[in-house]
Protein backbone atom coordinates (compact mmCIF):
# COMPACT_ATOMS: atom_id res chain seq x y z
CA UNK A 1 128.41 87.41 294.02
CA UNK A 2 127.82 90.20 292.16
CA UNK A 3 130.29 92.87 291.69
CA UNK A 4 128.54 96.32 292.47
CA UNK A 5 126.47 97.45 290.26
CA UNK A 6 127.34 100.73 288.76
CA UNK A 7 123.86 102.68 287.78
CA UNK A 8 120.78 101.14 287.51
CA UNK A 9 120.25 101.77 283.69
CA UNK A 10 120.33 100.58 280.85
CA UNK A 11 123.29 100.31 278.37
CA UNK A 12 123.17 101.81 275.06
CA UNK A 13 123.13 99.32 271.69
CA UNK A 14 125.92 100.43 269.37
CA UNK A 15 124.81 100.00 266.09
CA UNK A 16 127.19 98.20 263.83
CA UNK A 17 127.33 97.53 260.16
CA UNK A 18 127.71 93.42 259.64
CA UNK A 19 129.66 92.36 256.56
CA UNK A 20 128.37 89.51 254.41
CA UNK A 21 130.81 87.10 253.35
CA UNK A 22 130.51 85.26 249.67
CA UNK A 23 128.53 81.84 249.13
CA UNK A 24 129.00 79.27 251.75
CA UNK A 25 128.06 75.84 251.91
CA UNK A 26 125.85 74.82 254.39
CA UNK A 27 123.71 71.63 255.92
CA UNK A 28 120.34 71.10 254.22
CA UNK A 29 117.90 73.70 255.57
CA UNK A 30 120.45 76.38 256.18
CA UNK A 31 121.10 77.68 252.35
CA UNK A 32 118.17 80.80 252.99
CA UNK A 33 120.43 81.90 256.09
CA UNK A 34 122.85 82.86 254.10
CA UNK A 35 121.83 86.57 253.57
CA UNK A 36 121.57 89.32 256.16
CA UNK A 37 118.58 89.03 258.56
CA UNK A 38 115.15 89.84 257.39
CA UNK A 39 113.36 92.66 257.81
CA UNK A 40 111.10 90.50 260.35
CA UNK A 41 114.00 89.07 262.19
CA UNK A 42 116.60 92.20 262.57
CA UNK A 43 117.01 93.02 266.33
CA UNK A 44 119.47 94.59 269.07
CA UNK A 45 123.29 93.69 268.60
CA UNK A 46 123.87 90.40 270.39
CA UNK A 47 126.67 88.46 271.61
CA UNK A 48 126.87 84.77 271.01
CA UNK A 49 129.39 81.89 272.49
CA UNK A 50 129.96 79.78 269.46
CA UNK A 51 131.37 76.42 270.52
CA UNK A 52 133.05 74.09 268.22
CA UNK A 53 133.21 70.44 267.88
CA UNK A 54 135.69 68.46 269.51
CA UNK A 55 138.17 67.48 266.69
CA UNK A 56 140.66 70.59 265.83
CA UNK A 57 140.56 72.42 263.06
CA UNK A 58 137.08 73.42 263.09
CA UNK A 59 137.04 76.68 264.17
CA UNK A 60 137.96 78.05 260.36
CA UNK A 61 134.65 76.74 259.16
CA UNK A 62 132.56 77.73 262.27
CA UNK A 63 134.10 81.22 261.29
CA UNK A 64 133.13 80.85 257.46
CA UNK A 65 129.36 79.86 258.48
CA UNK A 66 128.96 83.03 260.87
CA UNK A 67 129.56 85.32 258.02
CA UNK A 68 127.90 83.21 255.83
CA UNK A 69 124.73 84.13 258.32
CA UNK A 70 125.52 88.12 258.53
CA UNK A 71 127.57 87.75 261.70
CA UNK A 72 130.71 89.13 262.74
CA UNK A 73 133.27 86.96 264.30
CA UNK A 74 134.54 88.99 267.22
CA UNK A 75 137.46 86.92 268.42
CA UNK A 76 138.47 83.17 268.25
CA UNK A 77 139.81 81.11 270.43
CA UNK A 78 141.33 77.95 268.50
CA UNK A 79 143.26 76.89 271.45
CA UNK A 80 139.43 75.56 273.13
CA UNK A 81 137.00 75.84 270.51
CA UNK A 82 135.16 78.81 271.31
CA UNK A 83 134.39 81.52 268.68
CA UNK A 84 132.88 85.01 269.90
CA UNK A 85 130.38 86.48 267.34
CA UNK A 86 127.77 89.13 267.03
CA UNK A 87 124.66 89.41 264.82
CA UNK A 88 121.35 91.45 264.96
CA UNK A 89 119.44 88.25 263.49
CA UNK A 90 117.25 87.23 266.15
CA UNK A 91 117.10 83.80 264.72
CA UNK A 92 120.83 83.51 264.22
CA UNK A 93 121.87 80.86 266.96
CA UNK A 94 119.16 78.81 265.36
CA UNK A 95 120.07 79.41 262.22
CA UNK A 96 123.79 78.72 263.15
CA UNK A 97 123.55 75.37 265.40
CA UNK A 98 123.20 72.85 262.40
CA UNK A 99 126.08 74.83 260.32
CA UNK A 100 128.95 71.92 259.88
CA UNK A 101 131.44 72.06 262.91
CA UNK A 102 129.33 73.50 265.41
CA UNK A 103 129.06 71.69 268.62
CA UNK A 104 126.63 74.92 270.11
CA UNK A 105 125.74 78.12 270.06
CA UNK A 106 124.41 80.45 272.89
CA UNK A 107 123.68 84.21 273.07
CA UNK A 108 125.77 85.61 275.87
CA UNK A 109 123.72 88.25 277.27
CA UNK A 110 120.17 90.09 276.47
CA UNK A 111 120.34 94.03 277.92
CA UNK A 112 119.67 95.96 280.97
CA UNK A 113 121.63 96.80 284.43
CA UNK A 114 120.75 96.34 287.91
CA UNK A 115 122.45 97.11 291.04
CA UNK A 116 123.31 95.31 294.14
CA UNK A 117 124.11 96.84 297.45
CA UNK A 118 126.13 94.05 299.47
CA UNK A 119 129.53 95.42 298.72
CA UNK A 120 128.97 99.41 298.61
CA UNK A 121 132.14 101.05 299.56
CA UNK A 122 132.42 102.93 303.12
CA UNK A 123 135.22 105.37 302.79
CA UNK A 124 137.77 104.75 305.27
CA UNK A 125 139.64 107.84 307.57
CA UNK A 126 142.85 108.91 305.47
CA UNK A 127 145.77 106.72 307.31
CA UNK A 128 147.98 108.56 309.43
CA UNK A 129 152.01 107.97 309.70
CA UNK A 130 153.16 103.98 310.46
CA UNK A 131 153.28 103.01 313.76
CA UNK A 132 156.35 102.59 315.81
CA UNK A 133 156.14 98.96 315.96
CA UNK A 134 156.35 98.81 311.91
CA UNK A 135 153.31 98.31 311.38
CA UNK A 136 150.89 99.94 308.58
CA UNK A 137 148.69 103.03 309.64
CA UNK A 138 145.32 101.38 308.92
CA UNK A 139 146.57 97.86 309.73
CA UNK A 140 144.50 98.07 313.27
CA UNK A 141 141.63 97.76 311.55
CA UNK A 142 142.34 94.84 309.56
CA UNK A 143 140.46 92.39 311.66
CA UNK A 144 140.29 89.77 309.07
CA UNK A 145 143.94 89.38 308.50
CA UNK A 146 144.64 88.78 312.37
CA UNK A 147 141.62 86.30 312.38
CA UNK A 148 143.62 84.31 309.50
CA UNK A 149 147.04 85.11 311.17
CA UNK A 150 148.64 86.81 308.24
CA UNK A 151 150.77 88.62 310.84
CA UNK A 152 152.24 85.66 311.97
CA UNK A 153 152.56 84.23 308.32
CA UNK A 154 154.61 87.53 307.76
CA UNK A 155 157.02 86.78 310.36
CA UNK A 156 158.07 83.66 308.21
CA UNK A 157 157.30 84.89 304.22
CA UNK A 158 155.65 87.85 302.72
CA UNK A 159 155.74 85.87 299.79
CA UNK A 160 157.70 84.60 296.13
CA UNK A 161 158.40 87.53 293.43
CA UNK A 162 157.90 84.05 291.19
CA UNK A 163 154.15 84.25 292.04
CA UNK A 164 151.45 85.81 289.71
CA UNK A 165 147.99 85.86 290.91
CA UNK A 166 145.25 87.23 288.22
CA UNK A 167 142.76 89.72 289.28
CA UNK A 168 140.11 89.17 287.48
CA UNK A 169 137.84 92.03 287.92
CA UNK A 170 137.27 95.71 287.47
CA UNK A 171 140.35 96.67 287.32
CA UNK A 172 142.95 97.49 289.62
CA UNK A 173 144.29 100.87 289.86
CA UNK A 174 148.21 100.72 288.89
CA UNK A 175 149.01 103.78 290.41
CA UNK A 176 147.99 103.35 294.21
CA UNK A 177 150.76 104.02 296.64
CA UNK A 178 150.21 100.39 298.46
CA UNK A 179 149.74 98.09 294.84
CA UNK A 180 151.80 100.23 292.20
CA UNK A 181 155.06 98.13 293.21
CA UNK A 182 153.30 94.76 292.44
CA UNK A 183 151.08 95.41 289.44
CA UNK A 184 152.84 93.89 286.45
CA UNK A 185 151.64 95.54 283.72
CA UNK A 186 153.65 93.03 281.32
CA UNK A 187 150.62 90.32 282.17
CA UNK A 188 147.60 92.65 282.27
CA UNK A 189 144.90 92.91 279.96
CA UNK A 190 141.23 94.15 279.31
CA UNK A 191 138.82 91.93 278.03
CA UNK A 192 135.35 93.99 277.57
CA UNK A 193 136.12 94.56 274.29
CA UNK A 194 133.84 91.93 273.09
CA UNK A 195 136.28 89.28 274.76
CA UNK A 196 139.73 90.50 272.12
CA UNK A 197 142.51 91.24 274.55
CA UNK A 198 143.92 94.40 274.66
CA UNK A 199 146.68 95.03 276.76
CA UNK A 200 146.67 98.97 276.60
CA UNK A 201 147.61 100.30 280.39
CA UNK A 202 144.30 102.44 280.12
CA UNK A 203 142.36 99.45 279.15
CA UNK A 204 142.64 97.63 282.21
CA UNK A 205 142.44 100.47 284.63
CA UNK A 206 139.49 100.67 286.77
CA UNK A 207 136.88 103.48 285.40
CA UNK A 208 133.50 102.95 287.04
CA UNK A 209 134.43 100.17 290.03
CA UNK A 210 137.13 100.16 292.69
CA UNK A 211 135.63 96.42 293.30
CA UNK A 212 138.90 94.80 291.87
CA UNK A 213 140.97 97.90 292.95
CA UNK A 214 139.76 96.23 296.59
CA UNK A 215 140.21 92.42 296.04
CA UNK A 216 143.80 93.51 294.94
CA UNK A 217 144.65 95.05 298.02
CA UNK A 218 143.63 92.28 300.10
CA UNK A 219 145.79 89.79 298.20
CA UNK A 220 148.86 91.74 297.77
CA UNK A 221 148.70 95.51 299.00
CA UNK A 222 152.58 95.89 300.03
CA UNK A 223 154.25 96.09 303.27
CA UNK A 224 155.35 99.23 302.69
CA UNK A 225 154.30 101.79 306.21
CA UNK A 226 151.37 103.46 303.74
CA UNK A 227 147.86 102.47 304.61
CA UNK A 228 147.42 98.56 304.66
CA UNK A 229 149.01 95.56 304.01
CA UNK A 230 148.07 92.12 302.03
CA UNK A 231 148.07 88.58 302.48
CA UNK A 232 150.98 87.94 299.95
CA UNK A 233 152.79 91.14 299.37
CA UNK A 234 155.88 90.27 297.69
CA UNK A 235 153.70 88.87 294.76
CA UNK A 236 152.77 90.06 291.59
CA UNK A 237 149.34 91.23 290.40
CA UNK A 238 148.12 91.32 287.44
CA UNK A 239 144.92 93.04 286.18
CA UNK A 240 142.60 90.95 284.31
CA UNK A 241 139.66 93.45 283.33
CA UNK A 242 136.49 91.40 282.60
CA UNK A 243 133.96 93.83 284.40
CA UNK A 244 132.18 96.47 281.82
CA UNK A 245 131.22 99.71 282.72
CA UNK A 246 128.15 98.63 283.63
CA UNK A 247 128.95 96.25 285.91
CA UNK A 248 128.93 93.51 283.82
CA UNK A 249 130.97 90.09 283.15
CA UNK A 250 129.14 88.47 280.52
CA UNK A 251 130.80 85.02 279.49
CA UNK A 252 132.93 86.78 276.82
CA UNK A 253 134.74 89.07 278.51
CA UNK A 254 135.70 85.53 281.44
CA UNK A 255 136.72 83.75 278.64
CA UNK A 256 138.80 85.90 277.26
CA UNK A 257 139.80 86.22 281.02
CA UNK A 258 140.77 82.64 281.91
CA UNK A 259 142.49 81.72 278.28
CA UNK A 260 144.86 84.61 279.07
CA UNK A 261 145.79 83.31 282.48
CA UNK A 262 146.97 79.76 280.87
CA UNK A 263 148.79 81.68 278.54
CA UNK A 264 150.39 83.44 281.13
CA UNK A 265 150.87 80.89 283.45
CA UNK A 266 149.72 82.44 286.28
CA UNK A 267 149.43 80.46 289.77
CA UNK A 268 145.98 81.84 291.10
CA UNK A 269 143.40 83.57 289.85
CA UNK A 270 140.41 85.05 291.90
CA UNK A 271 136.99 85.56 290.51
CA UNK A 272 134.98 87.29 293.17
CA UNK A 273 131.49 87.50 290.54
CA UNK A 274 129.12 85.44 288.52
CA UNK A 275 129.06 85.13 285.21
CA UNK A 276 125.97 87.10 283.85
CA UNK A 277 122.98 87.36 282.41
CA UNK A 278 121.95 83.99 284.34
CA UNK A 279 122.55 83.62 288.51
CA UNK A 280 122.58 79.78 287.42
CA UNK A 281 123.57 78.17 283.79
CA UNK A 282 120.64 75.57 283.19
CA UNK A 283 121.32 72.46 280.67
CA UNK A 284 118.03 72.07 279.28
CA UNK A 285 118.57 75.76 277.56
CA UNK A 286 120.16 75.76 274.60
CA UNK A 287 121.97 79.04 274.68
CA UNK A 288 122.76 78.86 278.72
CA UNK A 289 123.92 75.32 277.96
CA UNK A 290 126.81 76.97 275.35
CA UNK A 291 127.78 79.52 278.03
CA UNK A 292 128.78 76.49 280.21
CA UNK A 293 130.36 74.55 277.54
CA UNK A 294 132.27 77.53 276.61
CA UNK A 295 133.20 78.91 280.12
CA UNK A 296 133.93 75.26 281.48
CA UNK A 297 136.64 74.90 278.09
CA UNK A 298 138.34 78.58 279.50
CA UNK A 299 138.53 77.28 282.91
CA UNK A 300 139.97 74.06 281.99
CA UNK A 301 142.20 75.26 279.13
CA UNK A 302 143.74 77.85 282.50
CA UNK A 303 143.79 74.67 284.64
CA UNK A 304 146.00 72.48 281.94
CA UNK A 305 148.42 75.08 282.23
CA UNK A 306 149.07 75.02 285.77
CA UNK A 307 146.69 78.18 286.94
CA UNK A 308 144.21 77.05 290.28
CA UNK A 309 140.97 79.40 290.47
CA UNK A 310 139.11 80.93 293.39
CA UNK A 311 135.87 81.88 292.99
CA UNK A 312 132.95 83.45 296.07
CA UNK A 313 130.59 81.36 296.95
CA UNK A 314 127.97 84.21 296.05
CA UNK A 315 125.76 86.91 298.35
CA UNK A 316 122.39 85.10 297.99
CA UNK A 317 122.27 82.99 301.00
CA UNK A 318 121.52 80.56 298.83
CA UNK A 319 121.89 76.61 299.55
CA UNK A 320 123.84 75.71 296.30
CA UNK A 321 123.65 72.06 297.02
CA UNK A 322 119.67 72.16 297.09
CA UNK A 323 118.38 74.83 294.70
CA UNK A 324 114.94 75.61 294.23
CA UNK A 325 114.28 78.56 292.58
CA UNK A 326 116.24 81.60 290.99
CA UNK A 327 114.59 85.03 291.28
CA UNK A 328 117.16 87.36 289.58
CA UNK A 329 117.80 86.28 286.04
CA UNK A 330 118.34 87.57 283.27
CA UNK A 331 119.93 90.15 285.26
CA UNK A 332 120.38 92.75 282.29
CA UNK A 333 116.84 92.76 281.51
CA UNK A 334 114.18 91.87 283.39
CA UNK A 335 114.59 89.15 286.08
CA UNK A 336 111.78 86.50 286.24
CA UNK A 337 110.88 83.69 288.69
CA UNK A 338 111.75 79.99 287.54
CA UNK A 339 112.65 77.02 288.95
CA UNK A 340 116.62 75.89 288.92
CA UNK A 341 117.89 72.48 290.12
CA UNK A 342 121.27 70.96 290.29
CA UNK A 343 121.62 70.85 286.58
CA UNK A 344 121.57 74.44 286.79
CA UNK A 345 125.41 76.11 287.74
CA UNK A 346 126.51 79.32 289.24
CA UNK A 347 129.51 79.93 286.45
CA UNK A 348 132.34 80.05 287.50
CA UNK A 349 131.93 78.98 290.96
CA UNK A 350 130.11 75.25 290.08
CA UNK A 351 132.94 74.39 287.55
CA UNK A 352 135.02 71.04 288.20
CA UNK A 353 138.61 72.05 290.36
CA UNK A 354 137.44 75.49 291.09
CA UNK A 355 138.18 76.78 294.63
CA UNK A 356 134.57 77.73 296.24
CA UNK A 357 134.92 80.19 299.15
CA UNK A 358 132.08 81.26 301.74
CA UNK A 359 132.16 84.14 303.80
CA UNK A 360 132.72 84.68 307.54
CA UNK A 361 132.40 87.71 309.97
CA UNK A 362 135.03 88.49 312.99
CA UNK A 363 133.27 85.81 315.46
CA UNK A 364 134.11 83.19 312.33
CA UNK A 365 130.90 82.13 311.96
CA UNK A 366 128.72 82.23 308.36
CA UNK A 367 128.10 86.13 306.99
CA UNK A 368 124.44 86.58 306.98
CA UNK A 369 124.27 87.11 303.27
CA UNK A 370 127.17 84.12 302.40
CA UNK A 371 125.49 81.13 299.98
CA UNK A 372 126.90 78.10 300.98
CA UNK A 373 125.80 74.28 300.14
CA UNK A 374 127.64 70.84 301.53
CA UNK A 375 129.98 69.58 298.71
CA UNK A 376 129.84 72.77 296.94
CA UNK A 377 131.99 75.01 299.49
CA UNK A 378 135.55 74.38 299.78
CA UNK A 379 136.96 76.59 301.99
CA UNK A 380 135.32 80.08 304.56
CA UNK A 381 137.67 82.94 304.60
CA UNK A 382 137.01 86.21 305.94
CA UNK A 383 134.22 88.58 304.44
CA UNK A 384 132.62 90.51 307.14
CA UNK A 385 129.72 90.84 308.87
CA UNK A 386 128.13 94.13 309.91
CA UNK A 387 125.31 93.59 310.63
CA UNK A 388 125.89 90.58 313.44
CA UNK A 389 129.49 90.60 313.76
CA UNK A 390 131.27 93.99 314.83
CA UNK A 391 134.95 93.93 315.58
CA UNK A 392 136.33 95.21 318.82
CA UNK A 393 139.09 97.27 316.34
CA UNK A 394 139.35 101.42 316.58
CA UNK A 395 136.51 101.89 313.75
CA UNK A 396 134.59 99.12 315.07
CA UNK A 397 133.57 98.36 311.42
CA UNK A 398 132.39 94.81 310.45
CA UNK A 399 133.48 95.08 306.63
CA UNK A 400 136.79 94.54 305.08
CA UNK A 401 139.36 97.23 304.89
CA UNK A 402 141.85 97.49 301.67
CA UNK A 403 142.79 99.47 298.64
CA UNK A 404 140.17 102.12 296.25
CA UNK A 405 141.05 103.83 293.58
CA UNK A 406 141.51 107.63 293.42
CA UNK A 407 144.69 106.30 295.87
CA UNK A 408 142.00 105.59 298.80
CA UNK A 409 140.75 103.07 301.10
CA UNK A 410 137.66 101.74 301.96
CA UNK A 411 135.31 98.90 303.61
CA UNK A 412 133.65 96.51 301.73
CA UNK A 413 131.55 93.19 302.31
CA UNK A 414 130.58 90.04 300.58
CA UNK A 415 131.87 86.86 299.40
CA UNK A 416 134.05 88.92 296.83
CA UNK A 417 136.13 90.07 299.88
CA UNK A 418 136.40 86.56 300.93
CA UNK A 419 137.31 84.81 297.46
CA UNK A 420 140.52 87.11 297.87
CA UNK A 421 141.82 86.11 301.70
CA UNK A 422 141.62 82.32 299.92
CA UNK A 423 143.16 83.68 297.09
CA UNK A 424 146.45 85.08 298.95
CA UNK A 425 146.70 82.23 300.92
CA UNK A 426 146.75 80.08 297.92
CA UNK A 427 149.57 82.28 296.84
CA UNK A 428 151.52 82.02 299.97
CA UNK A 429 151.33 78.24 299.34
CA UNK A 430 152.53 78.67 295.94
CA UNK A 431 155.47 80.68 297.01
CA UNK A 432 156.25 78.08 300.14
CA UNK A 433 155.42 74.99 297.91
CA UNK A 434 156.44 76.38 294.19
CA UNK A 435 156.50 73.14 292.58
CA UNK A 436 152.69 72.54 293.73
CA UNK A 437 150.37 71.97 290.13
CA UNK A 438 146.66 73.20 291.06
CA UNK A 439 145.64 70.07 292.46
CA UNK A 440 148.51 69.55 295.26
CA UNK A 441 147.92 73.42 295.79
CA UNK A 442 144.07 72.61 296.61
CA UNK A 443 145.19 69.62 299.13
CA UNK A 444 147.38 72.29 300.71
CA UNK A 445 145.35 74.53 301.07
CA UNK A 446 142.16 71.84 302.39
CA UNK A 447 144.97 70.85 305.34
CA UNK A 448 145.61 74.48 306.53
CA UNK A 449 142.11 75.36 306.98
CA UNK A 450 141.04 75.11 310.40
CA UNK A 451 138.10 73.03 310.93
CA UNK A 452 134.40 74.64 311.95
CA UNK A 453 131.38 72.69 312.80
CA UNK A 454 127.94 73.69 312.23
CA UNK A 455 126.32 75.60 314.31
CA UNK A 456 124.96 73.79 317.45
CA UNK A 457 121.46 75.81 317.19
CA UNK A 458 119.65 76.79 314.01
CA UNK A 459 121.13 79.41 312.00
CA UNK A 460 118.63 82.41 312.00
CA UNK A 461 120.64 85.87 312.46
CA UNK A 462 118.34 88.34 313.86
CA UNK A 463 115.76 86.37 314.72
CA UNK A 464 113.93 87.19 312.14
CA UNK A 465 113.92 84.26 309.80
CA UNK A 466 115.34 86.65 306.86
CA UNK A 467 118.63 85.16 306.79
CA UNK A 468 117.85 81.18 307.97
CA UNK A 469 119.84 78.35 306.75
CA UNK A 470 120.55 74.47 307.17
CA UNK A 471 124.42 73.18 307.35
CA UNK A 472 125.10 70.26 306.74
CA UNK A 473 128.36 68.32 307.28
CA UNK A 474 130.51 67.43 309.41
CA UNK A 475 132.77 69.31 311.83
CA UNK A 476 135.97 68.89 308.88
CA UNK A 477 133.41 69.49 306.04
CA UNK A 478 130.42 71.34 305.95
CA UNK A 479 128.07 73.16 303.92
CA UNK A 480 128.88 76.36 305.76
CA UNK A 481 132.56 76.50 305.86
CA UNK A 482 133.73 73.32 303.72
CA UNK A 483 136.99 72.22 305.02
CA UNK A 484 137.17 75.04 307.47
CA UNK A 485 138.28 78.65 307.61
CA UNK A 486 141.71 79.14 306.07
CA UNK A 487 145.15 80.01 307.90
CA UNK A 488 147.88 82.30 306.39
CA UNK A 489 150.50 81.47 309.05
CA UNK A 490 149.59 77.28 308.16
CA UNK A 491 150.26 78.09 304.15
CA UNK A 492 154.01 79.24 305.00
CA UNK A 493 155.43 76.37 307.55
CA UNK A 494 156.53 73.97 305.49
CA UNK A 495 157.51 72.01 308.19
CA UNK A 496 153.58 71.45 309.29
């Protein structure tokens, strides 16, 4: 589920001076913490999750003991108890956890970049002039949106001006002839600034990814004879920049992501990525356990206030309902090999009322590379396929088509470019059913999917037993394609 990687190197450390506040005072144990880091203890610049206890008013004195340690508080989020802060002290979440008003504290990321090749971008052939018929000059090509019958759905609403859907990704270029009409600047925001919003226009433009630029296009490029068209494109985007330039989203930055769209009321976000440093959030650490404290309070605090999130199932081909073993974390360092269970979560995709989508290729069966798991998968949307799936379109390409930035298009594939097609049609029901909370809009959108079985013979594309896996389910829910594969032209007839 990760987006693409950018470079495989590592990102500098800025070195910052930490301020010291006065005399603090702390539980029995802590008083010697209250002094810059030793000599013996001083390491990189490293973010920390700081999670308070439940009862209000804590986050003041949570704030208080961080200086009190040499810390920096980076941003605070009273609203669900999470404080952002940074310290060199290698010992400083330790030294911080018995501080009065802490519930826990976890570091948020360690270094290091790698890259990931699922969803590389194929340019795509510069589109010509619309089509007689009033179509879009690349539309053709866009296999997935005929498999999901968005033409159809257009014939009844392209739809509601009323809707905002949150990006939250990269980065979406403001300025591309097919999304410029429907990015509202107004609600975008960057958020790698150590998770502080900043709603400068340049901070939320793409600058080393067109991934978000991409998922944009498939949820709302317009209908407007240039290049392609979206799922819903009457609504309104709005950038939500969580991805570094390294191709990061550590927990910070999503936080910062998912308070601002319950702020901002938004109807739908999509989250095509994984939280990093960790594939999978375990319990039984101590600092992976505050990311999920802290990431589960964002999502929540954006579900209260009427926002329902989509989120890709991941790129793994792993079973997420039977995990073993995770092979890629930390992913900013040095990945090792340990064992992960069901205590163990894929943020945000594992996260209570959070829309889980797999991916399909043009036939509509499971992409070779989609994780999947029964109970875990809600919905399969279209993600492509190109290595066992080819389209019978004019480029014959298996990937997604939609927006890039520098005013392009392109092809991409993975579960990011599925999240998206779930995501559009979640805000075509919004704009059909606009007084639909998050929960009625998740029963709406489990009866328009179309149901899929499992396949009849065991899943092994290629025959080479790179790519096997086990569904299991039922032929209206399934570990492959949950409640089914959704249906654009479904979301907008009311009258189903």
């Amino acid at each position: 589920m990760r987006v693409q990687r950018i470079r495989p190197t590592r990102l500098a450390v800025v070195g910052l001076t930490l301020a010291t506040a006065g005399a603090l005072a702390l539980p029995a144990g802590a008083a010697a913490a209250a002094t810059p880091a030793a000599a013996g203890t001083t390491g990189p610049l490293i973010s920390y999750v700081v999670n308070t206890k439940a009862n209000h008013g804590q986050v003041q004195k949570v704030e208080q003991a961080i200086a009190a340690l040499g810390g920096t508080v980076v941003q605070s989020y009273e609203q669900i108890g999470v404080v952002i802060a940074r310290s060199t002290d290698t010992q400083f979440a330790a030294k911080l956890r018995p501080a009065k008003g802490v519930d826990s504290v976890g570091a948020s990321r360690t270094a290091g970049i790698l890259q990931s090749d699922v969803e590389a971008t194929e340019a795509a052939t510069a589109p010509a002039a619309a089509p007689a018929d009033g179509s879009e000059p690349l539309e053709a090509n866009q296999w997935d949106m005929r498999q999901i019958g968005v033409d159809k759905a257009h014939k009844i609403s392209l739809g509601s001006r009323d809707v905002t859907v949150g990006v939250l990704d990269s980065g979406i270029e403001a300025t591309h002839e097919d999304l410029a009409a429907n990015v509202d600047a107004s609600q975008s925001v960057s958020c790698i600034d150590g998770g502080k919003p900043n709603t400068a226009w340049q901070a939320w433009q793409p600058t080393t990814s067109d991934h978000g630029t991409h998922v944009a296009g498939t949820i709302a490029a317009a209908k407007n004879g240039k290049g392609i068209v979206g799922i819903a494109p009457n609504v309104r985007l709005a950038s939500v920049k969580v991805v570094d330039d390294g191709g990061f989203i550590y927990p910070e930055y999503a936080i910062c992501g998912f308070v601002w769209a319950g702020e901002h009321h938004f109807k739908v976000t999509n989250n095509s990525y994984y939280i990093d440093p960790w594939l999978f959030n375990c319990k039984n650490d101590p600092d992976q356990a505050a990311i999920t404290t802290a990431v589960r309070r964002a999502v929540a605090f954006s579900q209260r206030n009427g926002v329902l999130n989509v989120a890709a199932a991941g790129n793994e081909n792993i079973d997420l309902a039977h995990k073993t073993v995770d092979t890629s974390s930390p992913d900013d360092t040095t990945p090792g090999t340990r064992p992960v269970d069901q205590n163990c979560l894929s943020l945000p995709t594992e996260l209570p009322g959070v829309i889980v989508t797999t991916s399909v290729g043009v036939n509509g069966e499971k992409s070779y590379y989609s994780s999947y798991g029964k109970g875990v998968a809600t919905v399969a949307a279209p993600g492509g396929d190109a290595r066992y799936q080819l389209p019978d379109t004019p480029d014959k390409n298996g990937r997604v088509l939609s927006t890039v930035t520098g005013g392009g298009y392109g092809y991409k594939q993975g579960t990011s470019m599925a999240s998206p097609h779930t995501t559009g049609v979640v805000a075509l029901l919004a704009s059909t059913f606009p007084w639909a909370d998050p929960e009625e809009l998740t029963e709406l959108l489990l009866n328009q999917a179309e149901s899929h079985a499992c396949p009849t013979v065991p899943y092994n594309p290629g025959g080479a037993g790179a790519w096997t896996a086990t569904c299991e389910g039922g032929e209206n829910d399934n570990g492959f394609y949950g409640a089914g594969i959704i249906n654009a032209q479904k979301a907008v007839q009311w009258w189903r």
